[in-house]
N, C-alpha and C. Protein backbone atom coordinates (compact mmCIF):
# COMPACT_ATOMS: atom_id res chain seq x y z
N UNK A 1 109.55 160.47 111.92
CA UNK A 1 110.68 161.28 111.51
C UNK A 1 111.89 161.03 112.40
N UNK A 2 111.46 160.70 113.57
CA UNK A 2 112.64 160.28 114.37
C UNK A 2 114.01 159.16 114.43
N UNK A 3 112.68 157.84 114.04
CA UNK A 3 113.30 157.02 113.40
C UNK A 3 115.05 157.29 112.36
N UNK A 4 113.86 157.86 111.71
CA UNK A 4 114.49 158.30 110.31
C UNK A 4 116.39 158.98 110.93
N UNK A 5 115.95 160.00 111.39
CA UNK A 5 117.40 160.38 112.31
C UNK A 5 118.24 159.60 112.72
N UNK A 6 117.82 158.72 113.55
CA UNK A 6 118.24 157.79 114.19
C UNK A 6 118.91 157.06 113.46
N UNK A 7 118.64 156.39 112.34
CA UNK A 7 119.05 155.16 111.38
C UNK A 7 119.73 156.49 110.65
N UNK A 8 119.99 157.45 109.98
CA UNK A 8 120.38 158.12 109.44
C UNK A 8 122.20 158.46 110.35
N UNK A 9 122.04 158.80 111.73
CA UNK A 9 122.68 158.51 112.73
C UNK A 9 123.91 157.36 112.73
N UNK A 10 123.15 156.18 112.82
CA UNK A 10 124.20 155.21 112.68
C UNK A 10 124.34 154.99 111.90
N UNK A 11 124.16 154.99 110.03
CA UNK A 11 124.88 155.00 108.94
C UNK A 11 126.14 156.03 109.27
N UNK A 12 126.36 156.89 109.88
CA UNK A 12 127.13 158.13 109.91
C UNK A 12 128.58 157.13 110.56
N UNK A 13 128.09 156.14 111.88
CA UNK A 13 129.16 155.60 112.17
C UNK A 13 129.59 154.13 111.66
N UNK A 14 128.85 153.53 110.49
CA UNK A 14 128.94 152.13 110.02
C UNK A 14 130.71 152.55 109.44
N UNK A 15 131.94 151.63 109.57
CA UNK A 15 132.91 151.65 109.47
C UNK A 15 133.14 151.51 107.46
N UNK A 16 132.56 150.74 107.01
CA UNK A 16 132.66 150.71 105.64
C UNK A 16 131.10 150.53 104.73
N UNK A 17 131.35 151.07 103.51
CA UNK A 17 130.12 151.51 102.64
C UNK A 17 129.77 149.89 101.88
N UNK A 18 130.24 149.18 101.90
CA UNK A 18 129.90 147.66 101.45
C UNK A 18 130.60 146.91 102.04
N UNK A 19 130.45 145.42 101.54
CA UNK A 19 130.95 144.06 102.91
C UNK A 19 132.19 143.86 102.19
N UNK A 20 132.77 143.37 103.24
CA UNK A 20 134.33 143.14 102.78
C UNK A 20 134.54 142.08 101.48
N UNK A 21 133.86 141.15 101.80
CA UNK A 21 133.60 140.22 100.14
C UNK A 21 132.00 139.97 100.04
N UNK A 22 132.36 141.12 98.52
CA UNK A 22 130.48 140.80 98.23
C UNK A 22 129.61 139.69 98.41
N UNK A 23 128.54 140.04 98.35
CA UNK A 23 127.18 138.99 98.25
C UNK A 23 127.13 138.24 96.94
N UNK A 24 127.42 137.10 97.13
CA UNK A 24 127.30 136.07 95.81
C UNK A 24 125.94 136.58 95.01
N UNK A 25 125.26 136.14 93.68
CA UNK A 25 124.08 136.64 93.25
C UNK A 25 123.26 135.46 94.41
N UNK A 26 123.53 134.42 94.36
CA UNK A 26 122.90 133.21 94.78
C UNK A 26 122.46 133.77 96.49
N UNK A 27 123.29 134.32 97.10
CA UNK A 27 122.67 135.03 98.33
C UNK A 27 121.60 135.88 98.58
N UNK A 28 122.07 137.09 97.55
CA UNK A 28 121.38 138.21 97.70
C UNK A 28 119.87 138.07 96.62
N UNK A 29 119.71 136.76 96.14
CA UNK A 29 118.04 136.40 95.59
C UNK A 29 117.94 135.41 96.75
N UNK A 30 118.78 134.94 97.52
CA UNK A 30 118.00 134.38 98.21
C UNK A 30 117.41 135.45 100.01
N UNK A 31 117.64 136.28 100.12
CA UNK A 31 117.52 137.80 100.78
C UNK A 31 116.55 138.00 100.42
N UNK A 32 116.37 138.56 98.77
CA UNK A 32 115.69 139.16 98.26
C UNK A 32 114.24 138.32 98.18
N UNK A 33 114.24 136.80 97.50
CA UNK A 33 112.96 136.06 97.43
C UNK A 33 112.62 136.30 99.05
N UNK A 34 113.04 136.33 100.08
CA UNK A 34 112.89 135.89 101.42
C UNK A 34 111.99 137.63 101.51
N UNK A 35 112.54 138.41 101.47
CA UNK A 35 111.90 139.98 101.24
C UNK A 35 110.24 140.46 100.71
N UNK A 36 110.60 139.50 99.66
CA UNK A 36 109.37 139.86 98.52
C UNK A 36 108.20 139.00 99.63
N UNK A 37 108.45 138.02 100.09
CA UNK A 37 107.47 137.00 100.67
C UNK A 37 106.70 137.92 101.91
N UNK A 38 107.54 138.78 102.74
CA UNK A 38 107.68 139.48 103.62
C UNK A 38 106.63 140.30 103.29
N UNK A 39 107.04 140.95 102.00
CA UNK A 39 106.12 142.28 101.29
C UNK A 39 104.85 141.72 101.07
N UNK A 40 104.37 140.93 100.30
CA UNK A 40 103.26 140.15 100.28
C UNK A 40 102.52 139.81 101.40
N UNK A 41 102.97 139.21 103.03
CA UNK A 41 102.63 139.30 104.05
C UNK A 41 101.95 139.89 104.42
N UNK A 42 102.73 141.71 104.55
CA UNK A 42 102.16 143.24 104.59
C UNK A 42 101.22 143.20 104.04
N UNK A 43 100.90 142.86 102.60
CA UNK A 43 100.02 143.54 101.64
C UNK A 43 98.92 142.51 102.08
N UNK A 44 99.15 141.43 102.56
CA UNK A 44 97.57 140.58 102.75
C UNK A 44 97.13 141.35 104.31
N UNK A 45 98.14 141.55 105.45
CA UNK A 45 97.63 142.13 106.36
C UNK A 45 96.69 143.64 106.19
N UNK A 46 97.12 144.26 104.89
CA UNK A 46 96.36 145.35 104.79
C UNK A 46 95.04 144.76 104.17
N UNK A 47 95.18 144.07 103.46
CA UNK A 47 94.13 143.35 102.49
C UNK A 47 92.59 143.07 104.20
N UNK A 48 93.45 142.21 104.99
CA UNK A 48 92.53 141.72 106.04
C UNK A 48 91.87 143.00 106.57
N UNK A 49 92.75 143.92 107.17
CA UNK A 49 92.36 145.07 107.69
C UNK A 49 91.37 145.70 107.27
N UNK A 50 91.40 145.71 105.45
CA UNK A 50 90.21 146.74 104.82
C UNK A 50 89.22 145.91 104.94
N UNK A 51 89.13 144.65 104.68
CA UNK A 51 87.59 143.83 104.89
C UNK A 51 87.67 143.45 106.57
N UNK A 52 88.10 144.32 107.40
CA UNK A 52 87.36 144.40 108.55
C UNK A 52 87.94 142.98 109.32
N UNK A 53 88.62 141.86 109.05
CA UNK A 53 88.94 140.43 110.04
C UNK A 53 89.39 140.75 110.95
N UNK A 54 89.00 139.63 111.60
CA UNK A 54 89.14 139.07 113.29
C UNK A 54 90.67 139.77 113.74
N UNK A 55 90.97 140.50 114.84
CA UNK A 55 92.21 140.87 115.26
C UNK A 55 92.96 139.65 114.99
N UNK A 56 92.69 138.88 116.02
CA UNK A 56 93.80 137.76 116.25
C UNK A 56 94.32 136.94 115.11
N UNK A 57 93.08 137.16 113.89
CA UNK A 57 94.05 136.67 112.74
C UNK A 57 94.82 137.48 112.05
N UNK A 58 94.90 138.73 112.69
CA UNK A 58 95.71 140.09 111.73
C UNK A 58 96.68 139.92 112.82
N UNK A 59 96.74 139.36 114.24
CA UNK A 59 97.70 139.53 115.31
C UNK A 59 98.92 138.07 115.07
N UNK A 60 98.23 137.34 114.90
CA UNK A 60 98.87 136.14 113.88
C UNK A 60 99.94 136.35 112.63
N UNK A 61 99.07 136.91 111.83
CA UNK A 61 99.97 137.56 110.86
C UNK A 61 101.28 138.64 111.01
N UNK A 62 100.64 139.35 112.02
CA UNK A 62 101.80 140.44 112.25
C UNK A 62 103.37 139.70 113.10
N UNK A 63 102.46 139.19 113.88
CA UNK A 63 103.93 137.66 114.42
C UNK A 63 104.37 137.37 113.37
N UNK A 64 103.84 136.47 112.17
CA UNK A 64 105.08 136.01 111.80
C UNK A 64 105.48 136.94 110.58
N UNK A 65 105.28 137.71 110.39
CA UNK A 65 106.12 139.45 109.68
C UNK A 65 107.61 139.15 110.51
N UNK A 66 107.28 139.58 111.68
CA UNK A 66 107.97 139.92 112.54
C UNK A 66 108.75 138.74 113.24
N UNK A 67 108.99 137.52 112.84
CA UNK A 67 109.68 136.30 112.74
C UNK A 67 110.23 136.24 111.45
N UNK A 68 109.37 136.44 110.39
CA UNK A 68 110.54 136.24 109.37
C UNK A 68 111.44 137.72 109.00
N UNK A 69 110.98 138.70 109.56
CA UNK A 69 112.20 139.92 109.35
C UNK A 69 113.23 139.58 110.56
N UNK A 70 112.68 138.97 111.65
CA UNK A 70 114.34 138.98 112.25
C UNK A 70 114.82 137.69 111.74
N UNK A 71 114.25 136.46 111.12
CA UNK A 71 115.14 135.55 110.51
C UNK A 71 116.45 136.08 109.59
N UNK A 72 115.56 137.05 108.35
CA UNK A 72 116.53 137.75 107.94
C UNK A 72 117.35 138.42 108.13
N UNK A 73 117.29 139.11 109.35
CA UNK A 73 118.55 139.96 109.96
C UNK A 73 119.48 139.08 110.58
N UNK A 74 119.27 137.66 111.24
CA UNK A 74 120.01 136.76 111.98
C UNK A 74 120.94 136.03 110.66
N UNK A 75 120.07 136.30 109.28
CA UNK A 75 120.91 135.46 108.24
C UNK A 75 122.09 136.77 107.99
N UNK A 76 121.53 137.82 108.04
CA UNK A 76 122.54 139.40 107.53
C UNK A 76 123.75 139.18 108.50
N UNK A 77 122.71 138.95 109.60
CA UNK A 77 124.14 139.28 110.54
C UNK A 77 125.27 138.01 110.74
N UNK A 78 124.61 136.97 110.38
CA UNK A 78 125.77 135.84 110.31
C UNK A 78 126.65 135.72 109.29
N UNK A 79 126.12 136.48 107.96
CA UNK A 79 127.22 136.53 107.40
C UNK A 79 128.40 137.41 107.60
N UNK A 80 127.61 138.62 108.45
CA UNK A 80 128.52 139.82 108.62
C UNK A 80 129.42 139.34 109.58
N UNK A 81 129.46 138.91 110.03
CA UNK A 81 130.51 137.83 111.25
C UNK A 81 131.37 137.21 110.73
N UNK A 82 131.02 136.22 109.58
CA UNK A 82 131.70 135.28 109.06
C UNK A 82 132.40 136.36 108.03
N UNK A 83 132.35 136.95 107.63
CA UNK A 83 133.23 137.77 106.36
C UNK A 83 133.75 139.30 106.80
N UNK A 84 132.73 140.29 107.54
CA UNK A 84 133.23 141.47 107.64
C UNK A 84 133.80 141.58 108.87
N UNK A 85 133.26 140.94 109.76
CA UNK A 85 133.96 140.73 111.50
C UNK A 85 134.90 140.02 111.15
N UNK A 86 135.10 139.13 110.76
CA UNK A 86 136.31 137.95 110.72
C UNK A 86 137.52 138.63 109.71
N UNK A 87 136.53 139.54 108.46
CA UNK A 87 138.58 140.45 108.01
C UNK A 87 138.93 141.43 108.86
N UNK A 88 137.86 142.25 109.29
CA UNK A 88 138.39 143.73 110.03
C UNK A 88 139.34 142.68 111.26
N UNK A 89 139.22 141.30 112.00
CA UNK A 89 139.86 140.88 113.17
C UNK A 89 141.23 140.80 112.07
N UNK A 90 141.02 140.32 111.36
CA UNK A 90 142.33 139.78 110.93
C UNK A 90 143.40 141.12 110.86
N UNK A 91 142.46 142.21 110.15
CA UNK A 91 143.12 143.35 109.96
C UNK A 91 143.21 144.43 110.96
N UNK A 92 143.33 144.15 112.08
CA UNK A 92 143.55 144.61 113.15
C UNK A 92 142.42 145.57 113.92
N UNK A 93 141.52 145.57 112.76
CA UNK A 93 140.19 146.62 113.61
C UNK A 93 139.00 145.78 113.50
N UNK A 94 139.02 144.46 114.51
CA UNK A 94 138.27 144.03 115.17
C UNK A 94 137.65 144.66 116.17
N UNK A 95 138.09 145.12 117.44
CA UNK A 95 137.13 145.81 117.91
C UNK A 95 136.15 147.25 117.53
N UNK A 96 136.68 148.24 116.79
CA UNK A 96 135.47 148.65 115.80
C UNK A 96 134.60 147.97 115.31
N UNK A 97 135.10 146.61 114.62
CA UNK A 97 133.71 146.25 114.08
C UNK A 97 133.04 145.62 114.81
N UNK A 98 133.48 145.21 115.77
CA UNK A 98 132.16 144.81 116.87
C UNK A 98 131.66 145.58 117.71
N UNK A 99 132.42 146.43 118.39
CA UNK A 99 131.29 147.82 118.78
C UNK A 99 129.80 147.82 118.04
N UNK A 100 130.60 148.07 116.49
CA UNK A 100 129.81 148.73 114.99
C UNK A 100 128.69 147.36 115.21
N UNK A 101 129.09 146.06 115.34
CA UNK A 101 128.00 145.61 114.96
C UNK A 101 126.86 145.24 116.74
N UNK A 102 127.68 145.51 117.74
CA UNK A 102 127.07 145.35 118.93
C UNK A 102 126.15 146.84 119.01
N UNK A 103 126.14 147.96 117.80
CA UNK A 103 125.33 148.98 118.23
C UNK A 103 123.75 148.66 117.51
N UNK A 104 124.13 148.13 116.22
CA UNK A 104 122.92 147.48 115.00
C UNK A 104 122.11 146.65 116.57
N UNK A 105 123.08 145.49 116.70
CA UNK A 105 122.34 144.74 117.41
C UNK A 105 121.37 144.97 118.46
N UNK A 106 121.78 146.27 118.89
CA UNK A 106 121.30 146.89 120.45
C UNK A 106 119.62 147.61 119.58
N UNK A 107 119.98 147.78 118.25
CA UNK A 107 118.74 148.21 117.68
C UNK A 107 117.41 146.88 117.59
N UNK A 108 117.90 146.13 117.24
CA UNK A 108 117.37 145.00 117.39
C UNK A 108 116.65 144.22 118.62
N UNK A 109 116.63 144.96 119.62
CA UNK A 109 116.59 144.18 121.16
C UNK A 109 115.26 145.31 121.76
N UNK A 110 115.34 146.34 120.69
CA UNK A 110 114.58 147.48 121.23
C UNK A 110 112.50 147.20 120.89
């Protein structure tokens, strides 16, 4: 539940409700296929869990969960650089948006 606050929290201070120039379709399936693969991951790690396997091959698995969700956030956040950091600089509230995105990031490190 805490979580939940928390991320609830910093939506409260994200500077704008969408990216300054949308997500092509061609991006956001490629997000999305990258997601679904993710979900499937999960669902075989539960799969292993109920028939009882070896930790280290459920400890295996949970690594690379957890390699390909921060791949995806390193792809989120490079675009957010290249399009939403790079107009707010142009438009004079560059440093908001890097605060904004140096606080996400600080979530990330945790």
């Amino acid at each position: 539940m805490r979580k939940e606050k928390e991320v609830n929290h910093l939506e409260d201070k994200f500077l704008h409700d969408h990216p300054s120039k949308p997500r092509t379709e061609d991006e956001k399936q490629k997000v999305i296929n990258r997601l679904k693969r993710i979900e499937g991951q999960v669902r075989g790690i539960q799969k292993m869990v109920e028939e009882d396997r070896y930790c280290m091959d459920i400890l295996v698995q949970i690594s690379a969960i957890q390699s390909a969700l921060k791949n995806v956030g390193f792809s989120v956040t490079e675009r957010h650089i290249n399009h939403c950091v790079s107009d707010a600089i142009k438009k004079g509230e560059g440093q908001e948006s890097i605060e904004e995105l140096m606080g996400v990031l600080k979530q990330f490190s945790k």
